[in-house]
C-alpha atoms as a PDB file:
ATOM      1  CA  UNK A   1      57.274 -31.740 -32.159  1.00  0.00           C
ATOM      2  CA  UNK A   2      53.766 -31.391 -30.741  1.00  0.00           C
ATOM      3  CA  UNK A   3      52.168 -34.324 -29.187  1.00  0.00           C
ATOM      4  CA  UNK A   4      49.890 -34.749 -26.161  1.00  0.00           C
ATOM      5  CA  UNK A   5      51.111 -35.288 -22.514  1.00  0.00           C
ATOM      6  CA  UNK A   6      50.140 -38.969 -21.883  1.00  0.00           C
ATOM      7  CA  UNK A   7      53.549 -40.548 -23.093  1.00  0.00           C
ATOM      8  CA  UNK A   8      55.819 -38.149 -21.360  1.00  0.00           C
ATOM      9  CA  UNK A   9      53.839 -37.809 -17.955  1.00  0.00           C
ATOM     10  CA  UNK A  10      53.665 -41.785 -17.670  1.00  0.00           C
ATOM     11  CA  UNK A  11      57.122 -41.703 -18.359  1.00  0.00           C
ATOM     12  CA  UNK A  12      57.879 -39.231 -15.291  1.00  0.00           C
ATOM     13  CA  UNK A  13      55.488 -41.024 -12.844  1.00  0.00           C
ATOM     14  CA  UNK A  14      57.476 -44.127 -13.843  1.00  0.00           C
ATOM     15  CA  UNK A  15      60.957 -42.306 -13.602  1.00  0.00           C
ATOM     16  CA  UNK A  16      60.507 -40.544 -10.402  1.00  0.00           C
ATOM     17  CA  UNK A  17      60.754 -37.077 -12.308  1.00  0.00           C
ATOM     18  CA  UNK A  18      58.452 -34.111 -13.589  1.00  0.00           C
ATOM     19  CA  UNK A  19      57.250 -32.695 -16.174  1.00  0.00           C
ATOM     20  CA  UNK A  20      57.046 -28.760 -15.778  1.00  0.00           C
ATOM     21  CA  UNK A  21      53.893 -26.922 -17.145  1.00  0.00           C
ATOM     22  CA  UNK A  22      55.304 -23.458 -17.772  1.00  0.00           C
ATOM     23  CA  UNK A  23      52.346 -20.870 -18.546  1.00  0.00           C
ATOM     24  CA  UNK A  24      52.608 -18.585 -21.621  1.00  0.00           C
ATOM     25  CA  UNK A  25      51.444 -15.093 -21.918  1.00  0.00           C
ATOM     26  CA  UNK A  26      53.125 -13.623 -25.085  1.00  0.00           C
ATOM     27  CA  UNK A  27      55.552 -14.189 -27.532  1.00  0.00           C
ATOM     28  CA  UNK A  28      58.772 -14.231 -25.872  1.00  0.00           C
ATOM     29  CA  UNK A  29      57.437 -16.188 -23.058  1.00  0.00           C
ATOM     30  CA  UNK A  30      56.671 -18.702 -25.611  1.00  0.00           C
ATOM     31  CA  UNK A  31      59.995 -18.880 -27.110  1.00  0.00           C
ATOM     32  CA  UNK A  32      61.743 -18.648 -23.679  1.00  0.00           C
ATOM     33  CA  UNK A  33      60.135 -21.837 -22.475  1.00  0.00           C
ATOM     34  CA  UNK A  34      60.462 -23.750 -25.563  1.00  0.00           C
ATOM     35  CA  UNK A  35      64.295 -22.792 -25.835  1.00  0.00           C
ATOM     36  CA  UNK A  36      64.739 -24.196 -22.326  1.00  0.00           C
ATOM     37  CA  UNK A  37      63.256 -28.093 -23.400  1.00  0.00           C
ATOM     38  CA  UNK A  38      65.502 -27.734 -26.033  1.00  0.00           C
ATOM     39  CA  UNK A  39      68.697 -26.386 -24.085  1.00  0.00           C
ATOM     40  CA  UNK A  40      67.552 -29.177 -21.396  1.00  0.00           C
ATOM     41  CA  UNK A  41      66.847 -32.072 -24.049  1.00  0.00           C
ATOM     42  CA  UNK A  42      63.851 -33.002 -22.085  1.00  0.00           C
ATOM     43  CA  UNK A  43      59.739 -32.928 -22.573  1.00  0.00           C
ATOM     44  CA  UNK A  44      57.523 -29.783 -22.104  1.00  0.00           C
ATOM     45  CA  UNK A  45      53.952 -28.807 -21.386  1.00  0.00           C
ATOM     46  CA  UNK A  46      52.986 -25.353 -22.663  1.00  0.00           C
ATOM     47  CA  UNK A  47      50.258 -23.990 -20.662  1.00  0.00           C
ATOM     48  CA  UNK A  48      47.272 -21.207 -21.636  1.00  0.00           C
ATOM     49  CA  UNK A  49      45.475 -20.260 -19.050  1.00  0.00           C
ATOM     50  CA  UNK A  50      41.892 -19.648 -19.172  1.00  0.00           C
ATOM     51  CA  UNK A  51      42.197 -16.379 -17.327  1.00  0.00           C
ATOM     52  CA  UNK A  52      44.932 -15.279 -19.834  1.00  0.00           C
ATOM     53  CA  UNK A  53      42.747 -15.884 -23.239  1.00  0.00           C
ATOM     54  CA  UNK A  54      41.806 -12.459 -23.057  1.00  0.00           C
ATOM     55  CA  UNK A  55      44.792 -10.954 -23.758  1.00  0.00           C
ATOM     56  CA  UNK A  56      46.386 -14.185 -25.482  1.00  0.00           C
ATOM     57  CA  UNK A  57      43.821 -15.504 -27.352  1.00  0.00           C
ATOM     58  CA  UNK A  58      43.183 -19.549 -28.101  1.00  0.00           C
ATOM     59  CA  UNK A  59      43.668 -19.578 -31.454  1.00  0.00           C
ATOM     60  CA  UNK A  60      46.572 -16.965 -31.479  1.00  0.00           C
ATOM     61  CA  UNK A  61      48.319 -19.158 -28.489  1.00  0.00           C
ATOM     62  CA  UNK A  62      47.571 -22.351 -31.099  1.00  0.00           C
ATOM     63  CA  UNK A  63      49.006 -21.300 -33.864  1.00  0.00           C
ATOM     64  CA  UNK A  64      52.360 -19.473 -32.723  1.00  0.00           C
ATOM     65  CA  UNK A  65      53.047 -22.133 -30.433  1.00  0.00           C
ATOM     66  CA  UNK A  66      52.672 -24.849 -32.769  1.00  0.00           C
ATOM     67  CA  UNK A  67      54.462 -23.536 -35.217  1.00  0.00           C
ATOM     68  CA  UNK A  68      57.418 -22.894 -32.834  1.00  0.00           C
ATOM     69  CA  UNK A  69      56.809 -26.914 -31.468  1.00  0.00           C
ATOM     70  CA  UNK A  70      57.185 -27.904 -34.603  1.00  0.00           C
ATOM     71  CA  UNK A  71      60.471 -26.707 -35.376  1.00  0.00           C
ATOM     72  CA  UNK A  72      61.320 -28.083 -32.108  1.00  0.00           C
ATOM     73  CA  UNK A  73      63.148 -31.551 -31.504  1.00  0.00           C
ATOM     74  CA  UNK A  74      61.683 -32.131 -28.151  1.00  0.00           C
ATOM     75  CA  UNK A  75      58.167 -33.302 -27.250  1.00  0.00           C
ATOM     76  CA  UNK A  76      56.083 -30.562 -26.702  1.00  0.00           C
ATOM     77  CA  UNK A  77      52.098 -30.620 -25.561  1.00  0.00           C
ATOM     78  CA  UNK A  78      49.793 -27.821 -25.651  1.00  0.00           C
ATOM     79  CA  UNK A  79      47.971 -27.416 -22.871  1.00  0.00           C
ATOM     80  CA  UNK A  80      44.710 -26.038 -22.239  1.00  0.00           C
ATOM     81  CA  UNK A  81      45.047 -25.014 -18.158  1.00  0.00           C
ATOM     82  CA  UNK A  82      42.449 -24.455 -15.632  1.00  0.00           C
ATOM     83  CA  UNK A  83      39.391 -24.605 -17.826  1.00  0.00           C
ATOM     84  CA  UNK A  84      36.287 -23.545 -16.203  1.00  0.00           C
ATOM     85  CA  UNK A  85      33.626 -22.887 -19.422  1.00  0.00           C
ATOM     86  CA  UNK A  86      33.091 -26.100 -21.258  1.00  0.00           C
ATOM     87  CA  UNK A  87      32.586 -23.470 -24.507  1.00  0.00           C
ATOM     88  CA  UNK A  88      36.520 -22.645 -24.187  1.00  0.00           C
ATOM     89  CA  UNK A  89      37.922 -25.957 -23.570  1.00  0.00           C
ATOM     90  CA  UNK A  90      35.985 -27.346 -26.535  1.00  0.00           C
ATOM     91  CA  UNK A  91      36.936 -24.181 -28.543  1.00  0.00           C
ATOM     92  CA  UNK A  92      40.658 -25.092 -27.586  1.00  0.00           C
ATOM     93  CA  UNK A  93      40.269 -28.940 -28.851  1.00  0.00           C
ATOM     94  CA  UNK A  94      39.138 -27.329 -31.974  1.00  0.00           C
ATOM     95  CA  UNK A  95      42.100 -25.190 -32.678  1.00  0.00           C
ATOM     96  CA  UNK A  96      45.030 -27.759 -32.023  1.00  0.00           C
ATOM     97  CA  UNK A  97      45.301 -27.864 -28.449  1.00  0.00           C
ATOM     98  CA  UNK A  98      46.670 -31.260 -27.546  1.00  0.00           C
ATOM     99  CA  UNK A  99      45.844 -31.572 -23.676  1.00  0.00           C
ATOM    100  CA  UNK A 100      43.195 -29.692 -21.762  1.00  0.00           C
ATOM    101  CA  UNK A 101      42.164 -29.310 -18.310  1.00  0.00           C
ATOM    102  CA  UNK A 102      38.562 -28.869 -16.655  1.00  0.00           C
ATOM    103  CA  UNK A 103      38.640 -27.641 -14.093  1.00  0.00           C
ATOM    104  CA  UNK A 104      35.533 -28.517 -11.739  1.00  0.00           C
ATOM    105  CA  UNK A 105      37.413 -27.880  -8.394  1.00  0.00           C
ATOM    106  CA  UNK A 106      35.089 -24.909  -7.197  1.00  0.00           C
ATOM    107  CA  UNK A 107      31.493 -26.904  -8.194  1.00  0.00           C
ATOM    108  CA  UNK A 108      29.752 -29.414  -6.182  1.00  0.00           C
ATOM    109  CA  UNK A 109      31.831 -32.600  -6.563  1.00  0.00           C
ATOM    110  CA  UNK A 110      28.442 -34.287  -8.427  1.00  0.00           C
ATOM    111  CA  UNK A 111      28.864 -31.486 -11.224  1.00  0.00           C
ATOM    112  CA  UNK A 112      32.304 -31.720 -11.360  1.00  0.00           C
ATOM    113  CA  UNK A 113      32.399 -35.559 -11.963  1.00  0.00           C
ATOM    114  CA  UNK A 114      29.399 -34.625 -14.687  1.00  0.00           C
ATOM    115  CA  UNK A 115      31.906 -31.681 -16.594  1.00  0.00           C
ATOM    116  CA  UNK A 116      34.489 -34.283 -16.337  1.00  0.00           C
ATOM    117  CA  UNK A 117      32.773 -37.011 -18.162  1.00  0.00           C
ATOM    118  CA  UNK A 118      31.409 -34.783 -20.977  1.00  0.00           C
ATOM    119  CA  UNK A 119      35.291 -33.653 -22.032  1.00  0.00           C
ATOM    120  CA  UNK A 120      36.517 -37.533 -21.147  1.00  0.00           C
ATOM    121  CA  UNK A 121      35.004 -38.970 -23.852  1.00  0.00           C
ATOM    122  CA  UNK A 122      35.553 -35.535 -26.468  1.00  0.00           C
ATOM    123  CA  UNK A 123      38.978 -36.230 -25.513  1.00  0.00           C
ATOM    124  CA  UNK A 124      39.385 -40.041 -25.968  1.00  0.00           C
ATOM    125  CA  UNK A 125      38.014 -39.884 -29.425  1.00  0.00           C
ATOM    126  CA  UNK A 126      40.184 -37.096 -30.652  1.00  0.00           C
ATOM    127  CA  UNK A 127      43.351 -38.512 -28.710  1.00  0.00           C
ATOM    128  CA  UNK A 128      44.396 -35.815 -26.352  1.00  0.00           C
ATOM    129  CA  UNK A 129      45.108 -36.097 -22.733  1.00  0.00           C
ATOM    130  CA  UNK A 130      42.742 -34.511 -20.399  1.00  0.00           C
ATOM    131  CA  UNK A 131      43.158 -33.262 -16.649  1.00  0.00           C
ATOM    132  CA  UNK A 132      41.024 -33.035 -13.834  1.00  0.00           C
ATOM    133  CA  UNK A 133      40.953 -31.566 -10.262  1.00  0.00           C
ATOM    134  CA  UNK A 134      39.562 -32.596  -6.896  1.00  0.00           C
ATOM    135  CA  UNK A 135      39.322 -30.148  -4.227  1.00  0.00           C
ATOM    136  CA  UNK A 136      40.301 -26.332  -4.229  1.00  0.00           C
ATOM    137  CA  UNK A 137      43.980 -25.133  -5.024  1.00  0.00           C
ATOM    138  CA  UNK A 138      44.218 -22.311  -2.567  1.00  0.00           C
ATOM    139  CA  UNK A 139      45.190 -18.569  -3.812  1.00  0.00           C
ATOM    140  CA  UNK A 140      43.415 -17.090  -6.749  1.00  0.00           C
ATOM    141  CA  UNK A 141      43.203 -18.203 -10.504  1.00  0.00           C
ATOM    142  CA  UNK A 142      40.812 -17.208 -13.210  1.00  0.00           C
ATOM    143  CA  UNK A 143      38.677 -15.180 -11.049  1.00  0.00           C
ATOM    144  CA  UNK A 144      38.176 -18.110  -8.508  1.00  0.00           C
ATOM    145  CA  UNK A 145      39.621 -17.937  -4.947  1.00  0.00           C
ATOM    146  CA  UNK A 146      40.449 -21.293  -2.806  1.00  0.00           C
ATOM    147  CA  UNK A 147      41.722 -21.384   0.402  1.00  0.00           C
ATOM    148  CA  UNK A 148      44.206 -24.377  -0.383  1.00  0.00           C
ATOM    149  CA  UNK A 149      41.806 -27.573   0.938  1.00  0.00           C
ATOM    150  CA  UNK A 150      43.050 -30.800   0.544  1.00  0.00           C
ATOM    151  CA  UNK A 151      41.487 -33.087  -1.541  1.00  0.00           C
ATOM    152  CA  UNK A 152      39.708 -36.352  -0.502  1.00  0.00           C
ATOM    153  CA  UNK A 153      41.135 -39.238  -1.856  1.00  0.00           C
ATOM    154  CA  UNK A 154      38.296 -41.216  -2.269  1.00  0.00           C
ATOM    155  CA  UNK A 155      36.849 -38.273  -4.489  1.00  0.00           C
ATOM    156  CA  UNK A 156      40.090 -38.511  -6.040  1.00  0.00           C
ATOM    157  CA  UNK A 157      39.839 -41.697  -7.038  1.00  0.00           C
ATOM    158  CA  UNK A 158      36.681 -41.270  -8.551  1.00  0.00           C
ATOM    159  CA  UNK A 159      37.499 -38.868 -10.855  1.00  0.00           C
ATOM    160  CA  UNK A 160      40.729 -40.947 -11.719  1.00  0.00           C
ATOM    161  CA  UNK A 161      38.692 -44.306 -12.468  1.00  0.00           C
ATOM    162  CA  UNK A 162      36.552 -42.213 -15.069  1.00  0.00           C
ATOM    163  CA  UNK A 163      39.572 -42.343 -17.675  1.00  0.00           C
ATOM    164  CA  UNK A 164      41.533 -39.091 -17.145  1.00  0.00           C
ATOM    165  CA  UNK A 165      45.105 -39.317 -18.492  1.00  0.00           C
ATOM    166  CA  UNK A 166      46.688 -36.867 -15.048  1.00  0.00           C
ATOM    167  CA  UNK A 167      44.802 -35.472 -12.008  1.00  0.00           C
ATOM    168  CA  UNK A 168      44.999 -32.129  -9.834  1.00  0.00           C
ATOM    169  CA  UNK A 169      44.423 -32.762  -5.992  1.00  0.00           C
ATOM    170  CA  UNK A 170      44.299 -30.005  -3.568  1.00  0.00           C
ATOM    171  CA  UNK A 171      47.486 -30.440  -0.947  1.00  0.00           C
ATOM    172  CA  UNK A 172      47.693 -27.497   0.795  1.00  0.00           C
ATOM    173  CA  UNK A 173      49.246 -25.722  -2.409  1.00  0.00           C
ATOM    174  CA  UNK A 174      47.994 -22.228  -3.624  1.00  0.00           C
ATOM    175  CA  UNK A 175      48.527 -20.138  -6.730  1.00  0.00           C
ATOM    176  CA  UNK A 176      50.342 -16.716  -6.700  1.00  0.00           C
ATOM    177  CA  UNK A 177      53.841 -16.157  -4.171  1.00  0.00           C
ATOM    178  CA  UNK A 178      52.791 -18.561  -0.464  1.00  0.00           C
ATOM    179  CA  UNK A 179      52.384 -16.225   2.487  1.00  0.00           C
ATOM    180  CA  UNK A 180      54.710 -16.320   5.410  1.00  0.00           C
ATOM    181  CA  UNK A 181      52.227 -18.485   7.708  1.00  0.00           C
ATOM    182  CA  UNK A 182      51.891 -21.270   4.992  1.00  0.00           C
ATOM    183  CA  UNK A 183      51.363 -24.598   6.688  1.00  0.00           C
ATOM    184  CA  UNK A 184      53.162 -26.518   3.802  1.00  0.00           C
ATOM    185  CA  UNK A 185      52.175 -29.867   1.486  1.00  0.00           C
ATOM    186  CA  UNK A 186      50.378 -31.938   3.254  1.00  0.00           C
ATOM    187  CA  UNK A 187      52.200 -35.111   2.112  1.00  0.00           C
ATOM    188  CA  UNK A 188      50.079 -37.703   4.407  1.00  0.00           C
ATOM    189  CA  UNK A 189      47.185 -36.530   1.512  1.00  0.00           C
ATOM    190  CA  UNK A 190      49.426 -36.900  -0.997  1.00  0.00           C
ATOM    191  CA  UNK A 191      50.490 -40.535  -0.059  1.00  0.00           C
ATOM    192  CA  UNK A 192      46.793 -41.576  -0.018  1.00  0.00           C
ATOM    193  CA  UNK A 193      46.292 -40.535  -2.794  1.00  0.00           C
ATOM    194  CA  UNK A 194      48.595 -41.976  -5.201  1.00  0.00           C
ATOM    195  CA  UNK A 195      48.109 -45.441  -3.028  1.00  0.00           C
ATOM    196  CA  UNK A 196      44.436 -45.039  -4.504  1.00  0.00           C
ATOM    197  CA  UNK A 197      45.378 -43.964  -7.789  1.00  0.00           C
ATOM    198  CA  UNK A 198      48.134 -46.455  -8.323  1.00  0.00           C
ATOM    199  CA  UNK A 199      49.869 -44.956 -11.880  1.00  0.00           C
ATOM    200  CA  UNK A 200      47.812 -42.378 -12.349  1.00  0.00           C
ATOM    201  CA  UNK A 201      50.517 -39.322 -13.183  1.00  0.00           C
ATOM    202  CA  UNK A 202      49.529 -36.841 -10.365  1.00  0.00           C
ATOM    203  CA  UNK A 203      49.301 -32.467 -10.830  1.00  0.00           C
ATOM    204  CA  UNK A 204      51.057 -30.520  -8.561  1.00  0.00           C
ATOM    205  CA  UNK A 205      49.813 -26.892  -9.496  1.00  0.00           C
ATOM    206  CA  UNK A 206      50.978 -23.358  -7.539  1.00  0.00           C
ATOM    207  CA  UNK A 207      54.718 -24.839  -7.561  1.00  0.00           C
ATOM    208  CA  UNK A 208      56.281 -21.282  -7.254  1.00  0.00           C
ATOM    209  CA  UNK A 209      57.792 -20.651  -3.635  1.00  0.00           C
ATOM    210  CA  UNK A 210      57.262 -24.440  -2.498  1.00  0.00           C
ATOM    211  CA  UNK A 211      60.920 -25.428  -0.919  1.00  0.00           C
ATOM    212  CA  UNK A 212      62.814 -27.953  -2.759  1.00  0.00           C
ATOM    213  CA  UNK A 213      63.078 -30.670  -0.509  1.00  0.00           C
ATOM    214  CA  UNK A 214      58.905 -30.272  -0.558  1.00  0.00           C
ATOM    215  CA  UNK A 215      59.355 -30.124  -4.203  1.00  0.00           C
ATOM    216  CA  UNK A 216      61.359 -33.694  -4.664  1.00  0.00           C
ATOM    217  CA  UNK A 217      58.954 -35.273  -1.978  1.00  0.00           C
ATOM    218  CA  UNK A 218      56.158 -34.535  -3.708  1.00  0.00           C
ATOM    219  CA  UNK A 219      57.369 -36.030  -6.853  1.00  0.00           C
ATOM    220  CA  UNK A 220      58.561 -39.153  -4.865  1.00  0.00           C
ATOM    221  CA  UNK A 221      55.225 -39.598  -4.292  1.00  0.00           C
ATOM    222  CA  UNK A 222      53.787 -39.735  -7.937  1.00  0.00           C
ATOM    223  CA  UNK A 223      53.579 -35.919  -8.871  1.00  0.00           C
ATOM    224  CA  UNK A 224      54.730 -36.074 -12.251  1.00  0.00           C
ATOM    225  CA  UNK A 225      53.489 -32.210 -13.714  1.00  0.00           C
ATOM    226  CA  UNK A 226      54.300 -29.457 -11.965  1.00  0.00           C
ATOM    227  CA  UNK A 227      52.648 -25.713 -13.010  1.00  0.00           C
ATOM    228  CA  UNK A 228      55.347 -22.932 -13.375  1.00  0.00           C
ATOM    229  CA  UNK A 229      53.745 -19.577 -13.678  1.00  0.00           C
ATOM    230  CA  UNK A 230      54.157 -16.988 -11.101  1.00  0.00           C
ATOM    231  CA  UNK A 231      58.234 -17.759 -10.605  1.00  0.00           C
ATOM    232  CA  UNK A 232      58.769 -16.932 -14.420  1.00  0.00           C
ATOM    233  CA  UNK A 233      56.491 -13.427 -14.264  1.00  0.00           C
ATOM    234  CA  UNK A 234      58.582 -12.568 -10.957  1.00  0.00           C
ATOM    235  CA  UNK A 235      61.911 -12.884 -13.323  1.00  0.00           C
ATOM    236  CA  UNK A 236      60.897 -11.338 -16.293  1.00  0.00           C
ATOM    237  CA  UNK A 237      59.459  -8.314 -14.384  1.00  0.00           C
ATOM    238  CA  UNK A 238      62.955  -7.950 -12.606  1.00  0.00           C
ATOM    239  CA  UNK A 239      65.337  -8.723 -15.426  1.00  0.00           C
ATOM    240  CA  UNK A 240      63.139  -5.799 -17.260  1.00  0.00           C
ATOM    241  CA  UNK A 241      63.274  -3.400 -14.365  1.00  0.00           C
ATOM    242  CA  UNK A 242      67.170  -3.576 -14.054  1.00  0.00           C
ATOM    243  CA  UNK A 243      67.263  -2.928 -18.387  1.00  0.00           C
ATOM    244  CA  UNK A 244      65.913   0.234 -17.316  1.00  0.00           C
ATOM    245  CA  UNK A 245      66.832   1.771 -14.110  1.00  0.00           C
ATOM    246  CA  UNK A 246      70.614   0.871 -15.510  1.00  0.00           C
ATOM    247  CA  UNK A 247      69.607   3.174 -18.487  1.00  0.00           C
ATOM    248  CA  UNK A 248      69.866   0.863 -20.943  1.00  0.00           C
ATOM    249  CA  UNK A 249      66.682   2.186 -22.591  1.00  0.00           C
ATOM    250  CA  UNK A 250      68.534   5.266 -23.321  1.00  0.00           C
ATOM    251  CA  UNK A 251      71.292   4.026 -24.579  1.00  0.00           C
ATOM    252  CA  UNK A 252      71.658   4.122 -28.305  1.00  0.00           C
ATOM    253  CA  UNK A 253      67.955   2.221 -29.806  1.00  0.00           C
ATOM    254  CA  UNK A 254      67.854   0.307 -26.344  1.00  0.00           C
ATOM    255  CA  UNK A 255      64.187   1.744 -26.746  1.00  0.00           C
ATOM    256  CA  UNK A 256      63.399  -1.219 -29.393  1.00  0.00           C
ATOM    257  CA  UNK A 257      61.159  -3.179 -27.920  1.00  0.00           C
ATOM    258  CA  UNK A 258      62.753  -6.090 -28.807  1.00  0.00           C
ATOM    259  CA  UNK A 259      66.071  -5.128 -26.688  1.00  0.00           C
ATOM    260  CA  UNK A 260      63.514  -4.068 -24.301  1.00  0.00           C
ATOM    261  CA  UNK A 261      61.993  -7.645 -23.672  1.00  0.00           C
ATOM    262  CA  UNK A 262      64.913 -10.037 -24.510  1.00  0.00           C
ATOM    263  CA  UNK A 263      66.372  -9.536 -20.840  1.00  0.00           C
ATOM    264  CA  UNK A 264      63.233 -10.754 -19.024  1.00  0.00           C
ATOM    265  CA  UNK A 265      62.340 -13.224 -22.005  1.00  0.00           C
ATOM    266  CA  UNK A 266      66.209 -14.821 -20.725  1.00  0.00           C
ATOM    267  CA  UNK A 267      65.155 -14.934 -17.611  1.00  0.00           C
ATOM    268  CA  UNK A 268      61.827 -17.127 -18.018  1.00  0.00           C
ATOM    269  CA  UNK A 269      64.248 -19.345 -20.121  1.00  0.00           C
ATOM    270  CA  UNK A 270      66.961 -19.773 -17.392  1.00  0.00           C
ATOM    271  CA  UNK A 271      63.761 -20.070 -14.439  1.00  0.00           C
ATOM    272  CA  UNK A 272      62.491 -23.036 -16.480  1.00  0.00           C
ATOM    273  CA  UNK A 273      65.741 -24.303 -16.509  1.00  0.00           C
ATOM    274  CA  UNK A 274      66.371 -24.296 -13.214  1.00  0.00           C
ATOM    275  CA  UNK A 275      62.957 -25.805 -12.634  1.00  0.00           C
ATOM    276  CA  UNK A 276      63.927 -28.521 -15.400  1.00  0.00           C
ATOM    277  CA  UNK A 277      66.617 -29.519 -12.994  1.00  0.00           C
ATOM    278  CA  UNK A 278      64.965 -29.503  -9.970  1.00  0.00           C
ATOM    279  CA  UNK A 279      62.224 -32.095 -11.187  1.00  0.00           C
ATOM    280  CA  UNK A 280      64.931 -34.416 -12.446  1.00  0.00           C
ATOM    281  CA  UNK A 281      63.587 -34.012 -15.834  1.00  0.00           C
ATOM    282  CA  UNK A 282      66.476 -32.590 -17.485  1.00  0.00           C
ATOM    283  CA  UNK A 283      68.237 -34.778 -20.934  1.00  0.00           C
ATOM    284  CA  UNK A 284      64.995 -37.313 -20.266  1.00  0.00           C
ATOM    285  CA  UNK A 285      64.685 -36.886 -23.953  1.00  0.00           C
ATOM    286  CA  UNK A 286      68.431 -38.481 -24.418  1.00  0.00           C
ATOM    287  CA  UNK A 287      66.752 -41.923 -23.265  1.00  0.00           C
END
């Protein structure tokens, strides 16, 4: 069923688990993620991208996606990620999204406290969850390169005192695959601040290539959503390469595009899953 994120993210900070935020580009990256909540029993957030509206647009992502969430039996939100125009995000709470995310990061921290405020109270009155971010996730996303700064917690308290339901803080994380002379999380940021931000369910995003044992310490210190993107395009693109060079195009209609696609649409699937298990998140929706 569709719902917004507050419930299930509270219930992760509480837990010790998280929730993954698997990104959606197309159809059968749609149905892959949603078929791995429901092989998993456990709560999802489906992600659109800002910089992905182009090709997937909001009201197209709205309406397949809720239709497939509501055929679902696990708790799944819609989520509008790393909004940057005020114009989209409002377009997106228009159309059925039921979580959003401004994202201020790159903007003066006065203006981003100012966007934040303006969607706050759009969001509180229609019932959706709304995230925020303090200070620059490294790597590049929507058009907008950080170099992976880490947040201040004071700022980040800020931003969490004005009513947000889950926040993004820069760590040291980046978007895209992490180069070889990555300096890793910096968990003493981390730790101060969820010690300012008490419950506040924290947003890990850029989770592809981070090692596990980063991965579980992070969440043992209040992450409770973490963004799955990058990992899931690296599998699809791979399962769809080895369809082909072992000829399986050629064989018989293995042309069809929908023989073509259902390898690397398994492989998103089984990536989430794996990610499922890794957060500690898997059969939560038994309990």
């Amino acid at each position: 069923m569709l719902v917004n994120s507050k419930k299930m993210l509270e219930e992760a900070k509480a837990g010790h688990y998280a929730v993954p935020a698997a990104n959606i580009v197309n159809l059968e990256n749609i149905k892959g993620v949603i078929e791995a909540a429901e092989e998993t029993k456990h709560p999802l957030m489906v992600c659109l991208a800002e910089v992905h509206t182009p090709t997937l647009g909001i009201e197209e992502a709205a309406a397949i996606v809720k239709y497939y969430a509501e055929k679902s039996n696990q708790d799944i939100a819609l989520h509008y990620d790393h909004g940057f125009t005020i114009e989209l995000v409002k377009k997106a709470i228009d159309v059925g999204f039921t979580s959003v995310m401004i994202d201020g990061s790159s903007l003066p921290f006065e203006e981003n406290v100012a966007k934040t405020k303006e969607l706050i109270a759009i969001c509180r009155e229609k019932g959706m969850s709304i995230e925020a971010e303090v200070g620059s996730i490294g790597g590049e996303e929507d058009g907008v390169i950080g170099r992976g700064e880490c947040a201040d917690p004071k700022e980040c308290k800020s931003v969490a005192d004005l009513g947000v339901t889950m926040l993004a803080a820069g760590i040291g994380n980046i978007h895209g695959k992490y180069p070889e002379n990555w300096e890793g999380l910096s968990f003493e940021t981390l730790d101060a601040i969820q010690q300012l931000t008490g419950d506040m369910p924290l947003v890990l995003h850029g989770g592809t290539g981070i090692p596990d044992d980063m991965i579980k310490k992070a969440i043992s210190l209040g992450v409770a959503k973490i963004n799955v993107n990058t990992e899931c395009q690296i599998a699809f693109a791979e399962a769809t390469r080895k369809y082909i060079e072992d000829g399986k195009d050629l064989e018989g209609k293995g042309f069809d595009p929908r023989k073509l696609l259902a390898p690397g649409a398994e492989a998103i699937k089984d990536m989430v899953i794996t990610k499922i298990k890794l957060f500690g998140s898997e059969g939560k929706a038994d309990e």
